[in-house]
C-alpha atoms as a PDB file:
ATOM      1  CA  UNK A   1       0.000   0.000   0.000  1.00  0.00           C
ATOM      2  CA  UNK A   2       1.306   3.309  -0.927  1.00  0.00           C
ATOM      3  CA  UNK A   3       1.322   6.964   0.793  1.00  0.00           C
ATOM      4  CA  UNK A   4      -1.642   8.720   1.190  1.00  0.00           C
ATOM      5  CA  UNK A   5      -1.312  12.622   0.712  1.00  0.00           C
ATOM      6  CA  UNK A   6      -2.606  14.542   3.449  1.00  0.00           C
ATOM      7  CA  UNK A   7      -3.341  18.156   4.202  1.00  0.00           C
ATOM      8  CA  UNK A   8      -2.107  20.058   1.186  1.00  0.00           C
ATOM      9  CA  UNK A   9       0.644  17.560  -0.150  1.00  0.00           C
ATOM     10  CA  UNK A  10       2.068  18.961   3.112  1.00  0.00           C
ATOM     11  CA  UNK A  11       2.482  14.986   4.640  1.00  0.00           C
ATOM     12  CA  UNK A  12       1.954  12.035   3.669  1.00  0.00           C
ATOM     13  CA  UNK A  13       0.939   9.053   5.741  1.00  0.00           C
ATOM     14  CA  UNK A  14       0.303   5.645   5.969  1.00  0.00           C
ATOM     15  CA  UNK A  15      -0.765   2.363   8.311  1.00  0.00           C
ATOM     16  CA  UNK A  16       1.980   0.684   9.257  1.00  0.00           C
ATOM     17  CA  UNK A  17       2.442  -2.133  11.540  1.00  0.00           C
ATOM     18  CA  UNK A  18      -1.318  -1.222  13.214  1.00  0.00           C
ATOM     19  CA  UNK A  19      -0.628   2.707  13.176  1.00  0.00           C
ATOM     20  CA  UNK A  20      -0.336   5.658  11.387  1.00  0.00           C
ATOM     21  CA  UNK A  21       3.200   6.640  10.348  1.00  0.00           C
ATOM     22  CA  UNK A  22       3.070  10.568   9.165  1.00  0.00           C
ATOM     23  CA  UNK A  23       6.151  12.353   8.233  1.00  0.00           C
ATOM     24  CA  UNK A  24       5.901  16.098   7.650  1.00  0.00           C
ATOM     25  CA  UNK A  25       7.889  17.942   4.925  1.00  0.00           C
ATOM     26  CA  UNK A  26       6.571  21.346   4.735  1.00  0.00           C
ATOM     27  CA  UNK A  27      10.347  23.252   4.382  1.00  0.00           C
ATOM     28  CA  UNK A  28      12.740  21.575   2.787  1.00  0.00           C
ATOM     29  CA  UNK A  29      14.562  22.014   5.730  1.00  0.00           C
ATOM     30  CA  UNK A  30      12.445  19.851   7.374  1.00  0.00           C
ATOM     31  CA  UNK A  31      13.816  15.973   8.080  1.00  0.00           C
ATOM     32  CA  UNK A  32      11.846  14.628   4.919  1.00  0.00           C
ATOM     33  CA  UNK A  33      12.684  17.854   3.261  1.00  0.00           C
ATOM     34  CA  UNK A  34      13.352  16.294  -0.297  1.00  0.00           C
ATOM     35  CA  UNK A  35       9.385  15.447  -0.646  1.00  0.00           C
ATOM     36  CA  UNK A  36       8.717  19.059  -0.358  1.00  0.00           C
ATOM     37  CA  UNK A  37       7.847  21.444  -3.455  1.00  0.00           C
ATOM     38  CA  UNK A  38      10.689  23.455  -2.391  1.00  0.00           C
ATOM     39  CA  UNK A  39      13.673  21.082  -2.591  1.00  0.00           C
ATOM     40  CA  UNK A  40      16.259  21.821  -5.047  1.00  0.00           C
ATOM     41  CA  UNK A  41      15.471  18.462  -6.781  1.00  0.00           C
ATOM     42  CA  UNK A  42      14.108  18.906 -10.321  1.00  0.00           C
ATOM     43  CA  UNK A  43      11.840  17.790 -12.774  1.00  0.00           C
ATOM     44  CA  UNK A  44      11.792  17.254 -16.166  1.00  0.00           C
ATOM     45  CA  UNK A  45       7.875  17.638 -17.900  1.00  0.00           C
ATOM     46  CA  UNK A  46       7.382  18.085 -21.355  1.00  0.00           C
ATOM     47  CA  UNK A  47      10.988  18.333 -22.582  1.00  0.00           C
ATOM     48  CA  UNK A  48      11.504  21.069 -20.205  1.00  0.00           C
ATOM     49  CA  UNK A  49      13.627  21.203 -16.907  1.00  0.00           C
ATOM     50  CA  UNK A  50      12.329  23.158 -13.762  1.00  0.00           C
ATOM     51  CA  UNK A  51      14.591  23.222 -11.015  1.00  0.00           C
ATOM     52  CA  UNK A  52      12.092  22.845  -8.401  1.00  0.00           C
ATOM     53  CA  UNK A  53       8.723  20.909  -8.237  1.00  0.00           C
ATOM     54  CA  UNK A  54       7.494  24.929  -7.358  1.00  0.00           C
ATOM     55  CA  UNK A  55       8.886  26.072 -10.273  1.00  0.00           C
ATOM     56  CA  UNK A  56       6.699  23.895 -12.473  1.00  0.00           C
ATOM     57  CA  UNK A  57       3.722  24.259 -10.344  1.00  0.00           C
ATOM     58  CA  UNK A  58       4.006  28.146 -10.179  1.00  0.00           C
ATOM     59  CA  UNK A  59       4.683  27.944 -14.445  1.00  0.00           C
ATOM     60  CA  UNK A  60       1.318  25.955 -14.799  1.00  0.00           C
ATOM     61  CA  UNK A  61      -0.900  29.055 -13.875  1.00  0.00           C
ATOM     62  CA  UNK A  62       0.387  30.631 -17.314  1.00  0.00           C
ATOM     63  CA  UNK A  63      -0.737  30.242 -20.605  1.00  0.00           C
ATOM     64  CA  UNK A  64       1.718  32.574 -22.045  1.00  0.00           C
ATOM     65  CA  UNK A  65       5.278  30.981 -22.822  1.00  0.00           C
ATOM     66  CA  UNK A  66       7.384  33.928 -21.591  1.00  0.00           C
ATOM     67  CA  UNK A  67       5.378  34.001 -18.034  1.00  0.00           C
ATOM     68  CA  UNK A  68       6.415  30.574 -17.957  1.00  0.00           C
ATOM     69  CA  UNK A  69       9.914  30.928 -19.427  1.00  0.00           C
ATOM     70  CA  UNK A  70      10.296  33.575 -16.589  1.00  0.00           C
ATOM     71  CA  UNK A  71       9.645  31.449 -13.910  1.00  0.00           C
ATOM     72  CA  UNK A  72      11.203  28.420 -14.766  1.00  0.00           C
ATOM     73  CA  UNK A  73      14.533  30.936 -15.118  1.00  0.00           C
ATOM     74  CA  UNK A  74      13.766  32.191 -11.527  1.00  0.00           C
ATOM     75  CA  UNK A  75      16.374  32.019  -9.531  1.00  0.00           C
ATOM     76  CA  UNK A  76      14.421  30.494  -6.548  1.00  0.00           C
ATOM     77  CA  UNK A  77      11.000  28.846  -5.544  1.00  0.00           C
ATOM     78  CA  UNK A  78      10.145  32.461  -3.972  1.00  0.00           C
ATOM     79  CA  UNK A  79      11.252  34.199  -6.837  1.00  0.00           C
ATOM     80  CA  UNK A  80       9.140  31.788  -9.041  1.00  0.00           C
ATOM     81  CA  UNK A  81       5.996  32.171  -6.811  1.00  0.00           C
ATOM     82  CA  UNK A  82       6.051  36.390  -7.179  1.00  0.00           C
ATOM     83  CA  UNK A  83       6.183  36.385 -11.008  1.00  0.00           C
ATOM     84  CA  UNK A  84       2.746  37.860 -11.517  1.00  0.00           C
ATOM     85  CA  UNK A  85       1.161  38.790 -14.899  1.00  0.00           C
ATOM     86  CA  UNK A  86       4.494  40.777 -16.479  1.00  0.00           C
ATOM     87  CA  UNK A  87       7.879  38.569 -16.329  1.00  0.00           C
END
């Protein structure tokens, strides 16, 4: 049995051994860290590589190519989530 996602993609957690088992991994400072959004692990979708899970997330709310183009170039995963209508 897998992970089920819990509050947000914030946790995951599953039954194990007759209990829950939750780990946490809001920051990616946090010990499961490299399951968050934030980590600097990336991803490749469509051909194109996004340094962050965020990045790739944040790009998906644009339609226009150089909105996207600016995020995925952002420097950060709070730098991606600011670019607003004008890159």
């Amino acid at each position: 049995m897998g992970w089920t996602s819990l509050a947000l993609g914030l946790c995951w957690q599953r039954y194990i051994a007759g209990k829950f088992v939750t780990i946490y991994f809001y920051t990616k400072l946090d010990k499961y860290g490299d399951f968050s959004n934030f980590s600097k692990h990336g991803v490749e979708m469509d051909g194109v590589w996004f340094i962050t899970v965020e990045h790739y997330f944040q790009a998906q709310k644009f339609e226009n190519n150089d909105h996207r183009e600016a995020i995925r170039n952002s420097y950060n995963s709070k730098q991606a989530a600011g670019v607003r209508s004008k890159p």
